[in-house]
N, C-alpha and C. Protein backbone atom coordinates (compact mmCIF):
# COMPACT_ATOMS: atom_id res chain seq x y z
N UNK A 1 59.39 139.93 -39.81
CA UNK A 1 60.14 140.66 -40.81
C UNK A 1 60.92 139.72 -41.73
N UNK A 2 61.15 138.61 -41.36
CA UNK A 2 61.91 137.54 -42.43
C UNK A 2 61.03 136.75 -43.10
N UNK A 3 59.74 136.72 -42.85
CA UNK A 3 58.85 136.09 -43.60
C UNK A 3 58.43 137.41 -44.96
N UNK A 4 58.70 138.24 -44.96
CA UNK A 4 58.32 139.65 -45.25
C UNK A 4 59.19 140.10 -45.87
N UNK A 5 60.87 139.47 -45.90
CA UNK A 5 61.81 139.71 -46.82
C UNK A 5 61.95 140.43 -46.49
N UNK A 6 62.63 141.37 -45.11
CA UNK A 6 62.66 142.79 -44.82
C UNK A 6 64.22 142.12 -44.09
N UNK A 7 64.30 140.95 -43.43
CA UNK A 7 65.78 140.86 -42.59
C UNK A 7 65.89 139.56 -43.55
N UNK A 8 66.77 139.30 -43.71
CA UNK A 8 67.64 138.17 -44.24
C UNK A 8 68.05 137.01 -42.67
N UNK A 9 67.67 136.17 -42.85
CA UNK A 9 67.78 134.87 -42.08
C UNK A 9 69.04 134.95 -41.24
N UNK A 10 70.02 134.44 -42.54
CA UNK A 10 71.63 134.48 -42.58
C UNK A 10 72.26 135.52 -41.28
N UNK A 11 71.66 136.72 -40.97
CA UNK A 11 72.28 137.77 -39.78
C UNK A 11 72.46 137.12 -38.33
N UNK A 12 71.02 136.16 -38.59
CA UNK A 12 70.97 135.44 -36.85
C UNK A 12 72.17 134.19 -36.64
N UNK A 13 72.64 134.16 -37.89
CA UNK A 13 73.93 133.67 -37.77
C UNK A 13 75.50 133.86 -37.65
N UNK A 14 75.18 135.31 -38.24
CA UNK A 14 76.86 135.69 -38.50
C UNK A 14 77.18 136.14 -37.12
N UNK A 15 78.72 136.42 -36.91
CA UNK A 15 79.51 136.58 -36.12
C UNK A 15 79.89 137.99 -36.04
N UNK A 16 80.30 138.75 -37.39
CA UNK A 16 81.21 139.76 -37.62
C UNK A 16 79.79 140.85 -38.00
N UNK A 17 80.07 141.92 -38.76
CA UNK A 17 79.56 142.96 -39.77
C UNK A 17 79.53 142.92 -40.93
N UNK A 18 80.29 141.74 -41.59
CA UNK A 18 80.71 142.59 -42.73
C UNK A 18 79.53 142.06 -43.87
N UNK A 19 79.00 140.80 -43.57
CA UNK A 19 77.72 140.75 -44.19
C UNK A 19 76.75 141.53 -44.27
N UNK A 20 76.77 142.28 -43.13
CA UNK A 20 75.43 142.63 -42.62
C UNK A 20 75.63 144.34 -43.78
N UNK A 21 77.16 144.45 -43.48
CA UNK A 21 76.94 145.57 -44.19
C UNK A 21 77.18 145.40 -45.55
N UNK A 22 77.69 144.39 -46.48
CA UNK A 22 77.45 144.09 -47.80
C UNK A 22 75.90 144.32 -47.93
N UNK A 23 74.96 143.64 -47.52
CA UNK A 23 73.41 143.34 -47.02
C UNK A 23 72.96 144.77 -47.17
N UNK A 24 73.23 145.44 -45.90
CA UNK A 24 72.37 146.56 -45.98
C UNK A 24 72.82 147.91 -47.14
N UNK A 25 74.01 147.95 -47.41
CA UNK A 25 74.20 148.77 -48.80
C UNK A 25 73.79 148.56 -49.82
N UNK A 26 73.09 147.93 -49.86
CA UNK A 26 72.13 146.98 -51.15
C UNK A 26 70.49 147.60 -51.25
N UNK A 27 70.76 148.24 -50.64
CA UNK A 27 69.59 149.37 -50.14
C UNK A 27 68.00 148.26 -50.03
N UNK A 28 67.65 146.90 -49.77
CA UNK A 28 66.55 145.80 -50.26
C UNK A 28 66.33 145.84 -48.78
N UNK A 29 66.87 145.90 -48.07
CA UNK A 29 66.25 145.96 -46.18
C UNK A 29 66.10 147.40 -45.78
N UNK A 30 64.96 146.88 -45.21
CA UNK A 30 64.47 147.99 -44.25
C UNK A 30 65.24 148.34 -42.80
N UNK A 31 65.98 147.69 -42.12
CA UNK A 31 66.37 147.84 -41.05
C UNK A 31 68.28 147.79 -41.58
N UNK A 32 68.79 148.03 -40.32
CA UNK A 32 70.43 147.46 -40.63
C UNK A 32 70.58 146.70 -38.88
N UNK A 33 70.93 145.58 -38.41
CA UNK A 33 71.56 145.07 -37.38
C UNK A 33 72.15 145.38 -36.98
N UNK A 34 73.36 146.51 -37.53
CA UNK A 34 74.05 147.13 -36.64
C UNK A 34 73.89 148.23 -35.28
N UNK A 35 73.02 148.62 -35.44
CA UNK A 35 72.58 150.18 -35.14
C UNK A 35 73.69 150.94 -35.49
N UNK A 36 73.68 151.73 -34.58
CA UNK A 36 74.17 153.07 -35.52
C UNK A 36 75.86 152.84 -35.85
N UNK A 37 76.64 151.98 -35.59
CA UNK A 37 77.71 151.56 -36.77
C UNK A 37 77.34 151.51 -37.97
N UNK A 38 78.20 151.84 -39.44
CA UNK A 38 77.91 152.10 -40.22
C UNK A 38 77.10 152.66 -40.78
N UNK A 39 76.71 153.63 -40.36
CA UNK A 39 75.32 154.70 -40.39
C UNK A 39 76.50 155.25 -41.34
N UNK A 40 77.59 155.88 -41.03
CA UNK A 40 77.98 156.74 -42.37
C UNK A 40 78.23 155.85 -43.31
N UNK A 41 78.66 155.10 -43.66
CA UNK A 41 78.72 153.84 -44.79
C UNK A 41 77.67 153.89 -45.23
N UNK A 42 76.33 154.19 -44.99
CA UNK A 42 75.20 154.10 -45.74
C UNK A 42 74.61 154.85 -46.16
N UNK A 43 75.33 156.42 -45.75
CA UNK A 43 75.56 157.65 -46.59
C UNK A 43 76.13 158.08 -47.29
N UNK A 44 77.51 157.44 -47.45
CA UNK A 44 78.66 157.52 -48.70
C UNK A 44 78.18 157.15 -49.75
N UNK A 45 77.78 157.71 -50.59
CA UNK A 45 77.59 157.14 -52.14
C UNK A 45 78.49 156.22 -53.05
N UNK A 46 80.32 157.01 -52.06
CA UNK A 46 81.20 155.65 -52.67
C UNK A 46 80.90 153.92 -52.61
N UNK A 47 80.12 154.08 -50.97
CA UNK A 47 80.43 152.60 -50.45
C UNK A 47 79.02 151.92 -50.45
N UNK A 48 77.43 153.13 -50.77
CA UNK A 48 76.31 152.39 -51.07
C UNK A 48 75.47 152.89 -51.81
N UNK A 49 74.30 152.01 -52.54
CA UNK A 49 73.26 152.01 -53.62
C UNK A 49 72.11 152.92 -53.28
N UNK A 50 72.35 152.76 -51.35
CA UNK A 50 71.37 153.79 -50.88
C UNK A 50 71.05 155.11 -51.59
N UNK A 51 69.95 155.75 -52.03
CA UNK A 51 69.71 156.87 -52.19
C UNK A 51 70.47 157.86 -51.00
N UNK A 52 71.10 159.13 -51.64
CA UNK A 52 71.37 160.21 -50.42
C UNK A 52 70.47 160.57 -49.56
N UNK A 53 70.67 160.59 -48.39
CA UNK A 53 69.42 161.14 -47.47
C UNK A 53 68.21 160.40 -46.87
N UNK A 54 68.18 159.15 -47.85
CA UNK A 54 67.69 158.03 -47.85
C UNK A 54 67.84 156.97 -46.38
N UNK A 55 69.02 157.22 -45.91
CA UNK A 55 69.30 156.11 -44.88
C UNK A 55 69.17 157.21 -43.35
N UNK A 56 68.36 156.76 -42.95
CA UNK A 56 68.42 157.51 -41.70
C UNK A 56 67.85 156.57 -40.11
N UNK A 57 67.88 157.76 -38.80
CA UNK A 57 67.85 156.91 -37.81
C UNK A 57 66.53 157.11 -37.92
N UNK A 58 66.33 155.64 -36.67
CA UNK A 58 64.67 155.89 -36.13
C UNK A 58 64.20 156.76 -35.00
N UNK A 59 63.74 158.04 -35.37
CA UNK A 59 62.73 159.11 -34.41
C UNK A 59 62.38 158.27 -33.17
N UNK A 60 63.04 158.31 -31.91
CA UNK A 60 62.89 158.14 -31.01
C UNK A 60 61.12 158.32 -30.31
N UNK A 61 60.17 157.98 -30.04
CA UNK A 61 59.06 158.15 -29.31
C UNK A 61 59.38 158.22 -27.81
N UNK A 62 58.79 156.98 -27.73
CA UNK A 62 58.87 156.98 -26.35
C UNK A 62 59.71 156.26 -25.54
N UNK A 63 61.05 155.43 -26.51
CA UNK A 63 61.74 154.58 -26.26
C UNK A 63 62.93 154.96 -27.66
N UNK A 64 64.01 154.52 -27.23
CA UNK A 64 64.78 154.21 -28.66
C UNK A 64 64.62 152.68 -29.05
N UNK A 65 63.40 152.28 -29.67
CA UNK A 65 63.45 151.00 -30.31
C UNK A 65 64.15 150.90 -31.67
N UNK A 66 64.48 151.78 -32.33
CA UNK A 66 65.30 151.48 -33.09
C UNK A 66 66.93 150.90 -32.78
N UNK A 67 67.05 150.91 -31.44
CA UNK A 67 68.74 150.45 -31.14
C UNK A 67 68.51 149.32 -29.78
N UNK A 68 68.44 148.34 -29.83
CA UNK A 68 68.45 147.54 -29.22
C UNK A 68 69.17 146.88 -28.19
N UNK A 69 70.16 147.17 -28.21
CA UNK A 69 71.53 147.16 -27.23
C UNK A 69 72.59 148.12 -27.11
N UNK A 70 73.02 147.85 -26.09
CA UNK A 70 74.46 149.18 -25.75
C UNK A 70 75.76 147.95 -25.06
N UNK A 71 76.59 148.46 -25.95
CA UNK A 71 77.98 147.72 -25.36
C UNK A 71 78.81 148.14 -23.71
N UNK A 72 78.99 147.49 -22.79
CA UNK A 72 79.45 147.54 -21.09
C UNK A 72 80.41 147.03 -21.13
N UNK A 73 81.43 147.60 -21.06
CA UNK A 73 83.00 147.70 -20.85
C UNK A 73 83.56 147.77 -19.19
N UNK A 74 84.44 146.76 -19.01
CA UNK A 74 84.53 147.04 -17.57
C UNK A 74 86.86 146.87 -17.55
N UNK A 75 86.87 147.30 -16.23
CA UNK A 75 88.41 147.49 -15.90
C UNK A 75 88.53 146.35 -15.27
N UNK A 76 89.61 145.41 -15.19
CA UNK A 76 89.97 144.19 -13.94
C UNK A 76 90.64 145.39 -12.86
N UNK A 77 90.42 144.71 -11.69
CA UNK A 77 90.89 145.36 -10.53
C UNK A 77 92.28 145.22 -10.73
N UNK A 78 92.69 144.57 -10.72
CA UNK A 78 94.28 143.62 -10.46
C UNK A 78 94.60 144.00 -12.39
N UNK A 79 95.49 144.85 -11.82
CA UNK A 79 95.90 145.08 -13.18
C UNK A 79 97.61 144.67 -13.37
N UNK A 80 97.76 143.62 -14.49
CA UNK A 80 99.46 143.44 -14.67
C UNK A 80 100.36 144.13 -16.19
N UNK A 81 99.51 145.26 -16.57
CA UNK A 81 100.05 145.35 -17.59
C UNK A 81 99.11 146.92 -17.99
N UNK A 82 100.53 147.91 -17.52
CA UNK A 82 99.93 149.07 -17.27
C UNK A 82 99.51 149.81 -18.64
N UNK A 83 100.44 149.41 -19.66
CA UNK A 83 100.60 150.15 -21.00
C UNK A 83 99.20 149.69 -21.40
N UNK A 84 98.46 148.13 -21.78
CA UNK A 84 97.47 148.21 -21.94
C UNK A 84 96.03 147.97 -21.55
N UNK A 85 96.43 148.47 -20.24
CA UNK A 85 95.38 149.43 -19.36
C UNK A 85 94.95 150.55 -19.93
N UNK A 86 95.85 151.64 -20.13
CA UNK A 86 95.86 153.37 -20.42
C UNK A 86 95.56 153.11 -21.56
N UNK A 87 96.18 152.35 -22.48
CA UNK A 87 95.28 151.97 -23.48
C UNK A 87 93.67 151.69 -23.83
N UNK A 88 93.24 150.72 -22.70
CA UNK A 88 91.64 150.31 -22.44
C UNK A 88 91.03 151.82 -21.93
N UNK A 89 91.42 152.58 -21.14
CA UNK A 89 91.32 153.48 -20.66
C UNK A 89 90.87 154.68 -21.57
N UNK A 90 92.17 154.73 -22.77
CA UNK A 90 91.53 155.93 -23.83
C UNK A 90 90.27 155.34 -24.52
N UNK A 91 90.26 154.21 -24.86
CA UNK A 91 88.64 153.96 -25.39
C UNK A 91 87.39 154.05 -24.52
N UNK A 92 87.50 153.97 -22.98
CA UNK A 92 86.29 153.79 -22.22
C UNK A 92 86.06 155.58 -22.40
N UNK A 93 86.98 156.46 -22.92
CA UNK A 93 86.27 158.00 -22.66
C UNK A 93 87.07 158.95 -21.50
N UNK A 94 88.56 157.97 -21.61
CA UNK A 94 89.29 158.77 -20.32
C UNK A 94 90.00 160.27 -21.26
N UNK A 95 89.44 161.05 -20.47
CA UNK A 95 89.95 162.69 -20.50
C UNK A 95 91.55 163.39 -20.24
N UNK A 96 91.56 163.84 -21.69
CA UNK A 96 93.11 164.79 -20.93
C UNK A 96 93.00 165.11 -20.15
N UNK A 97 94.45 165.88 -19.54
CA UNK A 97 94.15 167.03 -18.16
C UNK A 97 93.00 168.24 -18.90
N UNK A 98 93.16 168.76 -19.88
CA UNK A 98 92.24 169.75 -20.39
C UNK A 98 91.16 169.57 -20.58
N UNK A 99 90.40 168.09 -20.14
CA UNK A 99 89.09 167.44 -20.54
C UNK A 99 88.57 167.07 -21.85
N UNK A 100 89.05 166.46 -22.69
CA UNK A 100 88.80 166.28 -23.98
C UNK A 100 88.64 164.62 -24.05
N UNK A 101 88.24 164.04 -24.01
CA UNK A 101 87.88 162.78 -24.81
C UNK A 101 88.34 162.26 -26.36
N UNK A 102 89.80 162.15 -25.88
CA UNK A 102 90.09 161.42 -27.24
C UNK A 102 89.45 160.47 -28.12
N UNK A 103 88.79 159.95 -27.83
CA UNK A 103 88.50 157.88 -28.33
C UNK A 103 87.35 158.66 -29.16
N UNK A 104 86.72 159.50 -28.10
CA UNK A 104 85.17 159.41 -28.28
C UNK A 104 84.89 160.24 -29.38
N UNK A 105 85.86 161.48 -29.26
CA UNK A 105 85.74 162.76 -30.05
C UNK A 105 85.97 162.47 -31.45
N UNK A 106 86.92 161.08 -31.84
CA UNK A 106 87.70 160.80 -32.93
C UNK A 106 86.54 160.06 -33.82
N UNK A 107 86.14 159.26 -32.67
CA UNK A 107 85.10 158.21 -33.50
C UNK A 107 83.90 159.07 -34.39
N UNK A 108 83.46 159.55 -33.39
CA UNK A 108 82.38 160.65 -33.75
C UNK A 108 82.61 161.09 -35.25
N UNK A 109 83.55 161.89 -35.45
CA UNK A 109 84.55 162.77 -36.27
C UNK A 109 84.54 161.46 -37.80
N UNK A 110 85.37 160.90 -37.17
CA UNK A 110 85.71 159.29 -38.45
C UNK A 110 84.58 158.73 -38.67
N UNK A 111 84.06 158.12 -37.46
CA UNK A 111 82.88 156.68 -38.40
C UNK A 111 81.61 157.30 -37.77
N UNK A 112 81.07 158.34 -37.71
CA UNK A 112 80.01 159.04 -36.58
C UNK A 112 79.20 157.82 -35.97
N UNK A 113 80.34 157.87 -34.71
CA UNK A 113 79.89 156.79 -34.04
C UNK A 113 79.42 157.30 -32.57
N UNK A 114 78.50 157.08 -32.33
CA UNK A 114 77.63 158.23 -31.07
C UNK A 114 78.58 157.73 -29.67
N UNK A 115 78.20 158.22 -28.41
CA UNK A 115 78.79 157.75 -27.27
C UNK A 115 77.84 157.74 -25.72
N UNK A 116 78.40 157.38 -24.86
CA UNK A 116 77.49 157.73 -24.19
C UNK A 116 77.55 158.88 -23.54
N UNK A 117 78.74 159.10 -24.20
CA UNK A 117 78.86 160.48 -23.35
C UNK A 117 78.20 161.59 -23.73
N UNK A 118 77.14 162.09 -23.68
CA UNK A 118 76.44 162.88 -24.62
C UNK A 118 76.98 164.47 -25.24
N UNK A 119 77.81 164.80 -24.31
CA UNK A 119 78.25 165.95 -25.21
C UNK A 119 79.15 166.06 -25.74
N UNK A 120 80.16 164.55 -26.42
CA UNK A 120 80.67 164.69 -27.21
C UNK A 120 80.09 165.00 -28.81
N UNK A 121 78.70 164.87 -28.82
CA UNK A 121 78.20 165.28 -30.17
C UNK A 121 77.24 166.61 -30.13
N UNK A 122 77.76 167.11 -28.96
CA UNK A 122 77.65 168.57 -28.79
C UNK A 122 78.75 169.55 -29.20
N UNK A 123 79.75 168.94 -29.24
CA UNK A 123 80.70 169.82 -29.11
C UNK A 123 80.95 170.40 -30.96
N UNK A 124 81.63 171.50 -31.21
CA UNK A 124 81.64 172.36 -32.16
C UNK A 124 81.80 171.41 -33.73
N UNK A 125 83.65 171.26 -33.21
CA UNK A 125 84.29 170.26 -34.32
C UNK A 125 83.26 169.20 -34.49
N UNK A 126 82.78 168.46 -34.02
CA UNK A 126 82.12 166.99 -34.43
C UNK A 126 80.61 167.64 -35.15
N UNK A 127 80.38 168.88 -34.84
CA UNK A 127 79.04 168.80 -34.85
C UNK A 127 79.35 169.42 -36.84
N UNK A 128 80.14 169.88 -37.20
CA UNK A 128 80.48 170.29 -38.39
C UNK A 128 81.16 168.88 -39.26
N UNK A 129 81.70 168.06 -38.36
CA UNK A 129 82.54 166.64 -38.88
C UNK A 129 81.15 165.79 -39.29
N UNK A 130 79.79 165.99 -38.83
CA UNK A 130 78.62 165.16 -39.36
C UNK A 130 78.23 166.04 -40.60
N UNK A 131 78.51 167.18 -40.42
CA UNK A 131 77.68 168.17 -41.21
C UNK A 131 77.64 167.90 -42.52
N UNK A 132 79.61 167.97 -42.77
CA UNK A 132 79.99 166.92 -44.30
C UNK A 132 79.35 166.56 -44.72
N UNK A 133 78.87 165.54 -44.49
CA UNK A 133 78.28 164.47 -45.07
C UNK A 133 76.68 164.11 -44.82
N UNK A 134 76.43 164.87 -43.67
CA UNK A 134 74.76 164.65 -43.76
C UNK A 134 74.08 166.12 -43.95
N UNK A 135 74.83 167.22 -44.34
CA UNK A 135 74.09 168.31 -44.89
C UNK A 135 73.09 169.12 -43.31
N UNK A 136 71.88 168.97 -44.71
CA UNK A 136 70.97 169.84 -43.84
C UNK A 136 69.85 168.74 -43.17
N UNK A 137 70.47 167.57 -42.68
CA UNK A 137 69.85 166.58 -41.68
C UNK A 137 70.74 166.68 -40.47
N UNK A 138 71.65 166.81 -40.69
CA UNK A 138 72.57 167.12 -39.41
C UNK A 138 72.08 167.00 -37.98
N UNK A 139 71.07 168.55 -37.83
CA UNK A 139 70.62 168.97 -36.44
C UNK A 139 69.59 167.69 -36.05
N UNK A 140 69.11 167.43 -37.33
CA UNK A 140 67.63 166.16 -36.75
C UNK A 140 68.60 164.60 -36.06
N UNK A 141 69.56 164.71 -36.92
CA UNK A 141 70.32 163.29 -36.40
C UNK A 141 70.63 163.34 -35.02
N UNK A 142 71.51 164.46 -34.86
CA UNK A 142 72.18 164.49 -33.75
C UNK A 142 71.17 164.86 -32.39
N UNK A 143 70.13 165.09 -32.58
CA UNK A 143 68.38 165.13 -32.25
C UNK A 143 68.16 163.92 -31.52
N UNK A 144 67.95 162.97 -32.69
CA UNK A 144 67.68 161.32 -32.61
C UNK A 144 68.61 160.80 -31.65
N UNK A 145 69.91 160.98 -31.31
CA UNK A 145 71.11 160.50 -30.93
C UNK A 145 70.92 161.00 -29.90
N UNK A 146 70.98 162.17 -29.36
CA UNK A 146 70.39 162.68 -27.84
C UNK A 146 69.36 162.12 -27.55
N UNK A 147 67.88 161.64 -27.99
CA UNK A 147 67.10 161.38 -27.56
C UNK A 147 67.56 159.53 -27.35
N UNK A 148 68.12 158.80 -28.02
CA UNK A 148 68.32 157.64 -28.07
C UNK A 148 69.37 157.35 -26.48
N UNK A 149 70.25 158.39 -26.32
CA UNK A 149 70.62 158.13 -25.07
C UNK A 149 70.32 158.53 -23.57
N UNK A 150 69.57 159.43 -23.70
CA UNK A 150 68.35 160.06 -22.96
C UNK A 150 66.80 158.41 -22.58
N UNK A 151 67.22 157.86 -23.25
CA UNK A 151 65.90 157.08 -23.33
C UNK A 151 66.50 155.39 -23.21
N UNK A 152 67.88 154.99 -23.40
CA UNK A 152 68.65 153.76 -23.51
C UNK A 152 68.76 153.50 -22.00
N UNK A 153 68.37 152.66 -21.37
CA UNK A 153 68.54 151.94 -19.98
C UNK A 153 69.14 150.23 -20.03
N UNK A 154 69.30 149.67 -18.86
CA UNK A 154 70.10 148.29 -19.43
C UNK A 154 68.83 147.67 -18.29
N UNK A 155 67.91 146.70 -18.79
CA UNK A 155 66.90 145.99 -18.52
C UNK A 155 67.15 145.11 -17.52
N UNK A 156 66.61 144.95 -16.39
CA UNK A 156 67.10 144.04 -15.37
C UNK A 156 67.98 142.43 -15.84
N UNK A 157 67.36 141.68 -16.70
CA UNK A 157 68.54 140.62 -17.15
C UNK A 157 69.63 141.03 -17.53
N UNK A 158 69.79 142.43 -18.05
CA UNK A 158 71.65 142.77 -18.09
C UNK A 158 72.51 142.43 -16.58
N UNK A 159 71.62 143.31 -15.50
CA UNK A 159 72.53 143.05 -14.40
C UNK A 159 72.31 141.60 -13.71
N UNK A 160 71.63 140.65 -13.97
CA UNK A 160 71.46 139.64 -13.19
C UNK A 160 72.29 138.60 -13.60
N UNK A 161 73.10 137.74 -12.71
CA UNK A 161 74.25 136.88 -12.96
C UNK A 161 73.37 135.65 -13.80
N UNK A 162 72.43 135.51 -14.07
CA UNK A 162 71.83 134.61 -15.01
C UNK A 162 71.99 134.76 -16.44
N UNK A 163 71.94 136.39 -16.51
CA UNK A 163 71.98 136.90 -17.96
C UNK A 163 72.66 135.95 -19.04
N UNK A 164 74.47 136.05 -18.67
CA UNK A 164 75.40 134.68 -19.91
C UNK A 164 74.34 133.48 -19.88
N UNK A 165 74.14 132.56 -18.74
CA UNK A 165 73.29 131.62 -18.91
C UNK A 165 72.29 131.57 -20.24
N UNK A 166 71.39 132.29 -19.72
CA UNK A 166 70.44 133.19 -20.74
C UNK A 166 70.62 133.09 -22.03
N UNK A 167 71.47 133.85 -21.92
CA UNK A 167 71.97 134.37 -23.74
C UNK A 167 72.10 133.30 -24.31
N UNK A 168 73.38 132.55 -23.75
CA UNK A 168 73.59 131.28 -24.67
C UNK A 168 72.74 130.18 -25.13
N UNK A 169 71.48 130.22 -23.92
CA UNK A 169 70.40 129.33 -24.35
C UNK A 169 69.67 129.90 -25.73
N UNK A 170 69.29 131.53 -24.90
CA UNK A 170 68.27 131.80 -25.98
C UNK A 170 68.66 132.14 -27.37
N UNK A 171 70.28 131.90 -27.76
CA UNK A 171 70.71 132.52 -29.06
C UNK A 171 70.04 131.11 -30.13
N UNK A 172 70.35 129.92 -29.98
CA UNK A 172 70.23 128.99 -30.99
C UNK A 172 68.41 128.92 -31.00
N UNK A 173 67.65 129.18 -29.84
CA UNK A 173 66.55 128.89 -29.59
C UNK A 173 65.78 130.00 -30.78
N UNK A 174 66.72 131.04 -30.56
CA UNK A 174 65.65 132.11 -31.60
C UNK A 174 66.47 132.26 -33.35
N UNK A 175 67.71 131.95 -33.32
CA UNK A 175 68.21 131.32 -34.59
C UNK A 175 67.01 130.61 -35.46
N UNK A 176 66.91 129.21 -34.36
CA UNK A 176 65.79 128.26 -35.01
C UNK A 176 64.31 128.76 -35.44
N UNK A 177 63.83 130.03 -34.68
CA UNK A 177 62.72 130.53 -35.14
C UNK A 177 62.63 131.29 -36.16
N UNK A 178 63.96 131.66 -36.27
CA UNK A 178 64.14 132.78 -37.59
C UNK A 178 64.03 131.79 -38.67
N UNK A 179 64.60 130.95 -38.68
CA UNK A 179 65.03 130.34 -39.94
C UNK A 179 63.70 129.35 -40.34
N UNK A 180 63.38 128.99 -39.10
CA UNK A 180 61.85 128.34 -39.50
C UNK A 180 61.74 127.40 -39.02
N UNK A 181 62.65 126.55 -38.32
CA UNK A 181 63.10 124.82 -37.99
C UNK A 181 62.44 124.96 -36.66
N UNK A 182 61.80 126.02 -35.64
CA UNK A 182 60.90 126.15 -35.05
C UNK A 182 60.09 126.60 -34.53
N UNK A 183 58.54 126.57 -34.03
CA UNK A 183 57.89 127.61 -34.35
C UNK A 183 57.64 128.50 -33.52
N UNK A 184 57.18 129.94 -33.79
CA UNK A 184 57.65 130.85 -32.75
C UNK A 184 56.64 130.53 -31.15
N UNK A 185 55.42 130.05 -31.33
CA UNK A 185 54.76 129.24 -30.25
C UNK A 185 55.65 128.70 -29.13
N UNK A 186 56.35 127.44 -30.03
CA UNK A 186 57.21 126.57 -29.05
C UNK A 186 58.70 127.64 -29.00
N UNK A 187 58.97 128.70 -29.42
CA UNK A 187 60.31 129.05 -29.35
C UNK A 187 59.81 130.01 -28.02
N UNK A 188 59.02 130.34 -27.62
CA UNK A 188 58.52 131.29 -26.79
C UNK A 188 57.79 130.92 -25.35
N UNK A 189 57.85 129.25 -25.92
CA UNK A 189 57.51 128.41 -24.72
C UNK A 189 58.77 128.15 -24.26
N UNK A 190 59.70 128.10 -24.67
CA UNK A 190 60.96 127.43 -24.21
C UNK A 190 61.25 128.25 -23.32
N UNK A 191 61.50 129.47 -24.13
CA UNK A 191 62.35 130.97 -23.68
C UNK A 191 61.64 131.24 -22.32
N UNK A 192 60.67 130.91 -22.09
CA UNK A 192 59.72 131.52 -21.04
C UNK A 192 60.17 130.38 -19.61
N UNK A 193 60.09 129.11 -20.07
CA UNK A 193 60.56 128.39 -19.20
C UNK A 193 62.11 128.16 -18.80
N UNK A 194 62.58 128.56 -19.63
CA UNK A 194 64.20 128.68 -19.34
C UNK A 194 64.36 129.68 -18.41
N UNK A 195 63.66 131.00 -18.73
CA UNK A 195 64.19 132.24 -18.00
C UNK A 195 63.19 132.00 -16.73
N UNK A 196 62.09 131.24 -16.31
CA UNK A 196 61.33 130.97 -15.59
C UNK A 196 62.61 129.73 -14.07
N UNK A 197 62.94 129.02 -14.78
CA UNK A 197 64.33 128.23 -14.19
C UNK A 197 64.92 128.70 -13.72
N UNK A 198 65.70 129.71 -14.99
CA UNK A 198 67.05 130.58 -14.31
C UNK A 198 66.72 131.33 -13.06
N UNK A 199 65.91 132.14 -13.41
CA UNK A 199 65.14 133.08 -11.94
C UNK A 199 65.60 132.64 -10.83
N UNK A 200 64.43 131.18 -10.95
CA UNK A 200 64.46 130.09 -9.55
C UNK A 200 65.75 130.59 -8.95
N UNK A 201 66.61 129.48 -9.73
CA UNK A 201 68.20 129.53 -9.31
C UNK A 201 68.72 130.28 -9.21
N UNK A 202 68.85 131.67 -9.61
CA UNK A 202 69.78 132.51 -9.01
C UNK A 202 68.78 134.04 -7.95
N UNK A 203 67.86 133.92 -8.05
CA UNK A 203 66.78 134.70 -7.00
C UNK A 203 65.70 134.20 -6.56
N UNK A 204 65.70 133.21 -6.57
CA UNK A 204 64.64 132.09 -5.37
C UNK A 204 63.10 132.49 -6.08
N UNK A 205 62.98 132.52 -7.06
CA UNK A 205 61.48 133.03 -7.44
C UNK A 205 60.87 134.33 -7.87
């Protein structure tokens, strides 16, 4: 896709969003890096070039390959600092006594930002808070979004203590293939023998 002018090089480098979303409001890429962050940003006509109606998710098949990762949030046991705990707490999806999901319900509502909790984009208010702004696509989105978490699993290298190892090798290794400095042959020989190593060492083969 970067030989193809469809991703811009520059992404396998940045750190933040905010390129990515200068980039993709420019309506010239086919994809956005974010997944579904800034999905409404690319429906606002204030904030992009995109055509209305124009920016949408990818129809789930048989997988959600359109979203590539999911963010894992965890609690320390040993907690010294209760205020921002309950704090960490309202963002992981912790419930009033009446069961409501603050964090989750809000996001939805503000930046329609999906969850895993799936029926927060069931529920009434949010389902009218997309409506705004995506009309009569609404029911298909929120469609895509059920099916995307219905179908999102975390791939055995998430849970294996090799994974950080991993990552940090394979980030510069596939940087270099994007950009061209090496070729995807040898970038795929590496990757194969690195994660072939790691194995060894942390599950004997």
């Amino acid at each position: 896709m970067v030989n193809e002018g469809l991703v811009d090089p520059s992404v396998f480098g940045q750190a933040g969003d905010s390129d990515h979303v200068s980039a993709i409001v420019t309506g010239k890429y086919a994809f956005c890096p974010t997944a579904l962050y800034y999905f409404k940003v690319m429906n606002d006509p204030s904030q992009t070039t995109i055509p209305v109606g124009k920016a949408n998710l990818v129809p789930v098949k048989k997988q959600g390959w359109g979203v590539i990762d999911t963010g894992l949030y965890s609690w320390p046991v040993n907690v010294t600092d209760e205020e921002r705990s309950q704090k960490l707490l309202l963002f992981f999806g912790w419930r009033t006594p009446w069961g409501e999901r603050l964090t989750a319900t809000s996001w939805a509502k503000t930046d329609a930002l999906n969850s895993g909790y799936t029926d927060t984009i069931r529920r009434a208010d949010v389902i009218e808070a997309y409506r705004e702004w995506l009309g009569d696509r609404t029911e298909e989105t929120l469609k895509i979004m059920d099916d995307i978490a219905a179908t999102m699993s975390r791939p055995f290298v998430y849970k294996s203590p090799m994974y950080l190892e991993y990552a940090n090798f394979a980030f510069p290794v596939l940087s270099a293939v994007a950009s061209g400095t090496q070729s995807v042959e040898d970038g795929v020989t590496t990757l194969r023998d690195k994660l072939e190593e790691l194995h060894e060492k942390y599950h004997g083969g």
